[in-house]
Protein backbone atom coordinates (compact mmCIF):
# COMPACT_ATOMS: atom_id res chain seq x y z
CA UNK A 1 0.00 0.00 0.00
CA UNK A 2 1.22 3.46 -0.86
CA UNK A 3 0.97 5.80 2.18
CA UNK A 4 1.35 10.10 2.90
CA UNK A 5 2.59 10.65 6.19
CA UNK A 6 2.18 15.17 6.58
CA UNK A 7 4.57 16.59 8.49
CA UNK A 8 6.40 12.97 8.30
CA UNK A 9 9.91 14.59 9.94
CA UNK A 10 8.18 15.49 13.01
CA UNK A 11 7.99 13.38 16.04
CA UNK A 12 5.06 11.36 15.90
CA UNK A 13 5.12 11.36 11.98
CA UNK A 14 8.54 9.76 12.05
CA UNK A 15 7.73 6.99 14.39
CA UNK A 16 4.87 6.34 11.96
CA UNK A 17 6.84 6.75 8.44
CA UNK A 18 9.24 3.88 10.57
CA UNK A 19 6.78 1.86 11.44
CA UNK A 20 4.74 1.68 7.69
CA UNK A 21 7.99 1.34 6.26
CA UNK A 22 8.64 -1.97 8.79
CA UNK A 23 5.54 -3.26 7.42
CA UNK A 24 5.95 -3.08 3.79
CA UNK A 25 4.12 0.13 2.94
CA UNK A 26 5.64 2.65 0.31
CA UNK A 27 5.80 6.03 2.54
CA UNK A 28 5.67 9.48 1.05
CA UNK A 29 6.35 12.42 3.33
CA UNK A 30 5.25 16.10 3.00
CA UNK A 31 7.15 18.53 5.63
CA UNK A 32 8.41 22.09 5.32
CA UNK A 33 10.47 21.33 8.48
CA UNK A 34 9.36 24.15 10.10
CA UNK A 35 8.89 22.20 13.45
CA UNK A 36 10.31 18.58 12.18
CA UNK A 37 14.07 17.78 11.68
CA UNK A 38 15.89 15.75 9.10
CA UNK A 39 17.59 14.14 11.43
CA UNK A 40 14.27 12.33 12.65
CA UNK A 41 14.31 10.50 9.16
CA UNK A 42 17.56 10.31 8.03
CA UNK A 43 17.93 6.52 8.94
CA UNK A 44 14.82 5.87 6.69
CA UNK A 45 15.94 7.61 3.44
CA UNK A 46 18.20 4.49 2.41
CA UNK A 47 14.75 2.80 2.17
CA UNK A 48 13.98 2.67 -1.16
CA UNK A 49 10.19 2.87 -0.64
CA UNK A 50 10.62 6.12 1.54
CA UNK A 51 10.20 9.31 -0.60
CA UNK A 52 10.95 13.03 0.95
CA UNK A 53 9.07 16.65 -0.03
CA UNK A 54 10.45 19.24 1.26
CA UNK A 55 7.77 21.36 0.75
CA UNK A 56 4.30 22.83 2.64
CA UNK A 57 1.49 21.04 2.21
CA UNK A 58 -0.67 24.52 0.87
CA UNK A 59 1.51 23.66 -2.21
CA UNK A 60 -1.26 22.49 -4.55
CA UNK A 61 0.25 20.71 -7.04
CA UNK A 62 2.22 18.87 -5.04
CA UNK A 63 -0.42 18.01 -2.41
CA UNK A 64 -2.35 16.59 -5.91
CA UNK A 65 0.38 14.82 -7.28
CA UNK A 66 1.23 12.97 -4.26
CA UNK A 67 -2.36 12.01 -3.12
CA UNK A 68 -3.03 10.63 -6.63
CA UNK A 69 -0.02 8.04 -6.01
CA UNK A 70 -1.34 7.28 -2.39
CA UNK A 71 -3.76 5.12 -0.98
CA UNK A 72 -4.47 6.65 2.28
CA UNK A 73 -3.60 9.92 4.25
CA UNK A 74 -2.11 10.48 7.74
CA UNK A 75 -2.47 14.30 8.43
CA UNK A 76 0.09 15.37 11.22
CA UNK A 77 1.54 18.20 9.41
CA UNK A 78 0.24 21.15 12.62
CA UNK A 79 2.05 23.96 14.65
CA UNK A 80 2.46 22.24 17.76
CA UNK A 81 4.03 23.09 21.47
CA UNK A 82 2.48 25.76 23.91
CA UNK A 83 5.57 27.93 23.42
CA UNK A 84 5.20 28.04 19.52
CA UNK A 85 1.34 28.93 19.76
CA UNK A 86 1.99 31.52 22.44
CA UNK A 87 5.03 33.05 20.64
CA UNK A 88 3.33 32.77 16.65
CA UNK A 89 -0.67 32.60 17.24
CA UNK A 90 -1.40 33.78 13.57
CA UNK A 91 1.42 30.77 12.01
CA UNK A 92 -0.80 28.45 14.35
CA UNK A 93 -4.05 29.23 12.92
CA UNK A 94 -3.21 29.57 9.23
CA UNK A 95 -1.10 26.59 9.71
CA UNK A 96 -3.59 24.29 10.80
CA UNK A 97 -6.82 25.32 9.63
CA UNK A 98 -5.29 25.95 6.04
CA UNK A 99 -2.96 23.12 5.86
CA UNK A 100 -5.99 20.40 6.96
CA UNK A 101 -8.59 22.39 4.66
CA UNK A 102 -6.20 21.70 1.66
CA UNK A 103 -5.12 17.89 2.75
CA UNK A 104 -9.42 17.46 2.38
CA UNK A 105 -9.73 19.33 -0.62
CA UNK A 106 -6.63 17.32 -2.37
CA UNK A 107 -7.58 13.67 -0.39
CA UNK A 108 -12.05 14.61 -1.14
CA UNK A 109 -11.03 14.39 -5.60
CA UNK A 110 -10.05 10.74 -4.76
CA UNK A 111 -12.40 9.57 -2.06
CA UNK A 112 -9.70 9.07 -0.09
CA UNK A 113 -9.84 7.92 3.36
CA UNK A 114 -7.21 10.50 5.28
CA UNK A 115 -6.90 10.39 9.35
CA UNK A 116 -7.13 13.69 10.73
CA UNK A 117 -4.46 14.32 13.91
CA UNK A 118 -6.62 16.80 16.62
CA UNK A 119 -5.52 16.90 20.17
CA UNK A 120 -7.16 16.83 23.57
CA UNK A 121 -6.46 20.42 23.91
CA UNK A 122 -9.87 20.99 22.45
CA UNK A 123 -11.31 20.20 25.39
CA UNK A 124 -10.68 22.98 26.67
CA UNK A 125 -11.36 23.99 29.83
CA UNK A 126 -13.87 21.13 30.89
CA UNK A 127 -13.36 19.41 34.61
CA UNK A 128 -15.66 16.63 33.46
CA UNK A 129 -13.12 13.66 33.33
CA UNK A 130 -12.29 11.53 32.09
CA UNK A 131 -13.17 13.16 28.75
CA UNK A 132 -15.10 11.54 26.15
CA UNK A 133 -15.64 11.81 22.43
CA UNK A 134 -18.91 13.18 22.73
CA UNK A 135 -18.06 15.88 25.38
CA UNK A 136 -18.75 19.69 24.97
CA UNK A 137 -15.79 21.36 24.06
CA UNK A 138 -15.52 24.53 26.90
CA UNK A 139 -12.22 26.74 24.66
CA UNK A 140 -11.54 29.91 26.55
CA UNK A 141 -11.65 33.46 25.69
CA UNK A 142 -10.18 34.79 22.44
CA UNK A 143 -8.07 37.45 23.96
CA UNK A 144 -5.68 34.22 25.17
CA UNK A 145 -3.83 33.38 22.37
CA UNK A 146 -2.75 30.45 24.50
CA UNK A 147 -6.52 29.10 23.50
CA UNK A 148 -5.65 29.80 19.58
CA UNK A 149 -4.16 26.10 18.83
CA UNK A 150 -6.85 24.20 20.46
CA UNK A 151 -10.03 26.65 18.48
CA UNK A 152 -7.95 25.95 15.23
CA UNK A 153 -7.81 22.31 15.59
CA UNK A 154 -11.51 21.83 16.98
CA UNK A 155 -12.02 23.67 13.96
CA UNK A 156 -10.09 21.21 11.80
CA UNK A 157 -12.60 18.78 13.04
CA UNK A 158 -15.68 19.92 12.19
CA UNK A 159 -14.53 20.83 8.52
CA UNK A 160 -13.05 17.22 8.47
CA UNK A 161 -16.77 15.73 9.72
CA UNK A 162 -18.56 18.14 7.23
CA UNK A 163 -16.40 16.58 4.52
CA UNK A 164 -17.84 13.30 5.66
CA UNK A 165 -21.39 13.92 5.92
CA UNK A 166 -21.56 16.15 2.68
CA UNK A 167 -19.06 14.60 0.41
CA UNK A 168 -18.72 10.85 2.07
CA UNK A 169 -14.87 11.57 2.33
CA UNK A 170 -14.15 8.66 4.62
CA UNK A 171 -12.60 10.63 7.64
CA UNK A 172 -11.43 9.54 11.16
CA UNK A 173 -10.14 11.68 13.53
CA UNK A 174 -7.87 11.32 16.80
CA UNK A 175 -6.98 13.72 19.72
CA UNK A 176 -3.81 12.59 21.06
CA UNK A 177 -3.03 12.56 24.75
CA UNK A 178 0.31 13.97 25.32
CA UNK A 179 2.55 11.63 23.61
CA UNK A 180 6.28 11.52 24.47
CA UNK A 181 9.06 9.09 23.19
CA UNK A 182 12.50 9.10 21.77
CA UNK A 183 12.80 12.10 19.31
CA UNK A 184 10.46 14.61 21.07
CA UNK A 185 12.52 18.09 21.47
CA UNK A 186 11.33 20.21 24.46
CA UNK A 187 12.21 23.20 22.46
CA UNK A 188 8.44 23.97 21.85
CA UNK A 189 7.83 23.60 25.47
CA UNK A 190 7.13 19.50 25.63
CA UNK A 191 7.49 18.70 29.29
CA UNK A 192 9.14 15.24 29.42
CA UNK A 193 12.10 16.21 27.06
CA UNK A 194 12.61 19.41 28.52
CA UNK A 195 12.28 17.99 32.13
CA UNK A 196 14.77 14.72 31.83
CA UNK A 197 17.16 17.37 29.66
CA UNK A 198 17.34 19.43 32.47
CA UNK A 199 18.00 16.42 34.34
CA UNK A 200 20.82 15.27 32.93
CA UNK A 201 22.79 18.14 32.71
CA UNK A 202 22.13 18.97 36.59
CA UNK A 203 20.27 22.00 35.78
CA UNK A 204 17.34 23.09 37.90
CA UNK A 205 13.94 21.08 36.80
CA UNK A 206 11.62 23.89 35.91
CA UNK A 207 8.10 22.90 36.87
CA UNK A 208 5.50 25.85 36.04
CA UNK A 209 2.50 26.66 38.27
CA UNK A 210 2.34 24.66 41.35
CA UNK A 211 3.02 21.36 39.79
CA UNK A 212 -0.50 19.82 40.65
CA UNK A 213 -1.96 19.79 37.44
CA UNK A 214 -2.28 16.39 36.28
CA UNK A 215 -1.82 14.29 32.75
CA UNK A 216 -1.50 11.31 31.15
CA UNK A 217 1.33 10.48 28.84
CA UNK A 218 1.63 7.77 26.18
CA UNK A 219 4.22 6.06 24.89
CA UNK A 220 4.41 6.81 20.96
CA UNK A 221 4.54 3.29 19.60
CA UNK A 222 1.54 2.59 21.23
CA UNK A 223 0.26 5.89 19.26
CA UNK A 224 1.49 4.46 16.27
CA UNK A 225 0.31 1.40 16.36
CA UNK A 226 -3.30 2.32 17.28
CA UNK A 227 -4.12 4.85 14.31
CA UNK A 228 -2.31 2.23 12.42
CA UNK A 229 -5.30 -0.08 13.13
CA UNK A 230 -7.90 2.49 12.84
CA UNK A 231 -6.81 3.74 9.41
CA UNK A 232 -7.19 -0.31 8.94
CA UNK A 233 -10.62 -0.62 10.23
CA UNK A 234 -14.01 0.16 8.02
CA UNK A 235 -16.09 0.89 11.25
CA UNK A 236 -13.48 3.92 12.29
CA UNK A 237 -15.04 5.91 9.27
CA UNK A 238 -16.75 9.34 10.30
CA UNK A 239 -15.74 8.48 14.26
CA UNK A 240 -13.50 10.92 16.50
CA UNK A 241 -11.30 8.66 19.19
CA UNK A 242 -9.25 9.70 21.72
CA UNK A 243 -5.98 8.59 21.93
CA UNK A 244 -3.43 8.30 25.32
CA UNK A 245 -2.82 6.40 28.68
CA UNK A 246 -5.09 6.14 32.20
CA UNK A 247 -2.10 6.08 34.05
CA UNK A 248 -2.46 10.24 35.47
CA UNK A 249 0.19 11.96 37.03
CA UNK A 250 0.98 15.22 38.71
CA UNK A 251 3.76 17.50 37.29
CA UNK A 252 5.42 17.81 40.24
CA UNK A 253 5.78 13.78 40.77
CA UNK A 254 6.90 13.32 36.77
CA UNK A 255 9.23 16.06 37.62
CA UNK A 256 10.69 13.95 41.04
CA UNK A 257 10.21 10.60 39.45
CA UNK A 258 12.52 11.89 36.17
CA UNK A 259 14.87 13.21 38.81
CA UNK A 260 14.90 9.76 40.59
CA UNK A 261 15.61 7.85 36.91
CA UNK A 262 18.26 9.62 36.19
CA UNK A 263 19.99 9.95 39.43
CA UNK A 264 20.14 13.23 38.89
CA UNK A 265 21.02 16.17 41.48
CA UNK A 266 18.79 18.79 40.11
CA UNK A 267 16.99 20.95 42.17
CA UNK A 268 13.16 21.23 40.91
CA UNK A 269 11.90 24.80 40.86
CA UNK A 270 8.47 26.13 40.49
CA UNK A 271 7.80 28.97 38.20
CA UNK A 272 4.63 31.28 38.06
CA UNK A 273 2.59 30.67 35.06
CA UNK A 274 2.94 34.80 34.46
CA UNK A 275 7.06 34.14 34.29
CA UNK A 276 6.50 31.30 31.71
CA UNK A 277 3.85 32.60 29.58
CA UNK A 278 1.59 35.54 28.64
CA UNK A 279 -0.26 37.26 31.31
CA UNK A 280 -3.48 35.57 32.71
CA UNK A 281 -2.23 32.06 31.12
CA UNK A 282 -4.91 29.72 31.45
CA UNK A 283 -4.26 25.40 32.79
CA UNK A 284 -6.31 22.39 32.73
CA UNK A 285 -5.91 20.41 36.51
CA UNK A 286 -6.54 17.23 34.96
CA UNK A 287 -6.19 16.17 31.21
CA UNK A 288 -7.50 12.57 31.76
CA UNK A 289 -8.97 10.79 28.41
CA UNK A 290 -11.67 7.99 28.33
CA UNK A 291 -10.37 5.71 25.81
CA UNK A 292 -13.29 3.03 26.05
CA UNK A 293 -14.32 3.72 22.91
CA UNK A 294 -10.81 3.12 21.40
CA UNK A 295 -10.32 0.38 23.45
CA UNK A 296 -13.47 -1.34 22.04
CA UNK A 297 -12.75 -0.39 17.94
CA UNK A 298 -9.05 -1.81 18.95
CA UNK A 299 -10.67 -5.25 20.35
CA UNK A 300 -10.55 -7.34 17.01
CA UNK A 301 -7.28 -6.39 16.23
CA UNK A 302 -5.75 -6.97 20.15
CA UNK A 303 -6.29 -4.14 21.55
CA UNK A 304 -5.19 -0.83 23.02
CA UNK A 305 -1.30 -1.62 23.50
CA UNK A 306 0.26 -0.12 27.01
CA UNK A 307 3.75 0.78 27.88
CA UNK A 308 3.99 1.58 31.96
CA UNK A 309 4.96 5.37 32.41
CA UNK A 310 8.03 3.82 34.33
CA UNK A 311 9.18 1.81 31.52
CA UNK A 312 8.56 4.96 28.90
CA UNK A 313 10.19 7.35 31.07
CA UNK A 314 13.76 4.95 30.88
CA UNK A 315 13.60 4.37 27.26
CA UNK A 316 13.06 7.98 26.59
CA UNK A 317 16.32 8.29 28.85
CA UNK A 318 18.30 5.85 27.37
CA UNK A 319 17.60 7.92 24.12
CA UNK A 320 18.87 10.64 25.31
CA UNK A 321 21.97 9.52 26.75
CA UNK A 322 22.84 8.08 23.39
């Protein structure tokens, strides 16, 4: 099967442009690199089935010309980390909302089926948790450009489910969990990379706010490995599934348990939200996903795979020790 992988030098996009590849696909990529690195692919471009754009995916004619050769469409290509939105709101927006409207435009000539990447950030501001599929969405006010990524992706979604209902453009959509893994950069304000980083180099762990919000992190192969199935699976058409672990923790303890992996003598400091981003910068306590649903679609096919937090949290270590 011939496979497009958008924004395929990123971090989750490389993991999955590895893993097609591992399975006999042929894997084209689309990525301006304006978030993604080269060096995230580089072992894959001996592969004679792996073929590199350099290019945006607004560019028309090569969006066409690639989707014509393709059999399905992973959409990651997205402006992604807290610091990026906060720093380039209007690059956000036009990246997302115009990149995904031309990846359904392109992907809708072909009846395509194309997996849309959203996030649980569109949740919002919601304390009902866990949070399912079907949940309001509760985004917060517009003079917070913090809010800007998760309004542009919710609104990713609806133009991806009004492609489905008016043009039968076989759609599914997932909102990651805050994945981590080998290859992540904390440069766009990731926690885990920028937390064990800090780690290992004895500088002070920088925890922001008071270190009780809570999330759940997931291991990327198990990421991988679970859209992989749904882009496999007829019944997934038209469906929005959340993606990520159960296994919650606070800040504060990933902060002390990355401290305790890696031996390290860092002292963990707590920084105001006001120091680390714009005034009036807006949290979620809990970020806890209800993943019954994916759980269930997964069932024929094995199931939702788990890696322990634990045994994530050392491999991501090893990697970066490397």
């Amino acid at each position: 099967m011939n496979v497009l992988v958008t924004g395929g030098c990123g971090f989750i996009g490389s993991h999955l442009a590895e893993k097609l590849l591992s399975i006999g696909h042929e894997v084209y990529i689309i990525d301006d690199l304006s978030t993604g690195s080269i060096n995230n692919i580089k072992h894959l471009q001996t592969n004679p089935k792996f073929h590199l754009n350099k290019d945006t995916i607004t560019n028309d004619s090569l969006l066409s010309s690639i989707v014509d050769k393709v059999d399905i469409i992973y959409h990651l290509a997205a402006a992604v980390g807290v610091q990026l939105v906060m720093k380039s709101p209007i690059r956000t927006i036009e990246t997302n909302v115009h990149g995904t409207e031309a990846v359904l435009k392109a992907t809708s000539k072909q009846n395509k089926k194309v997996l849309i990447a959203s996030t649980s950030e569109v949740y919002g501001k919601s304390e009902k948790v866990p949070y399912k599929e079907d949940d309001n969405l509760l985004i917060g006010a517009s003079t917070l450009g913090r809010w800007s990524y998760a309004c542009s992706k919710a609104l990713d979604e609806f133009l991806a489910m009004a492609y489905w209902k008016e043009k039968k453009l076989p759609v599914v959509i997932t909102r990651f969990f805050n994945t981590i893994g080998p290859r992540q950069t904390g440069q766009y304000g990731m926690v885990v990379p920028r937390f064990i980083k800090q780690a290992l180099s004895g500088k002070p762990i920088t925890v922001y706010g008071d270190g009780k919000q809570a999330r759940c992190f997931t291991y990327v192969e198990n990421v991988v490995n679970a859209i992989i199935s749904l882009m496999e699976n007829k019944e997934s058409i038209g469906q929005v599934f959340n993606i990520g672990s159960t296994e919650e923790i606070s800040i504060e303890n990933l902060a002390k348990k990355i401290k305790q992996l890696t031996s390290s003598s860092s002292e963990i400091v707590y920084i105001p939200y006001e120091q680390a981003h714009e005034h009036g910068f807006e949290d979620m306590r809990r970020r806890i996903p209800d993943i019954s649903k994916l759980s269930g679609m997964l069932s024929k096919t094995g199931g939702f795979p788990k890696h322990g937090l634990d045994e994530t949290l050392k491999l991501i270590i090893k990697n970066f020790k490397l």
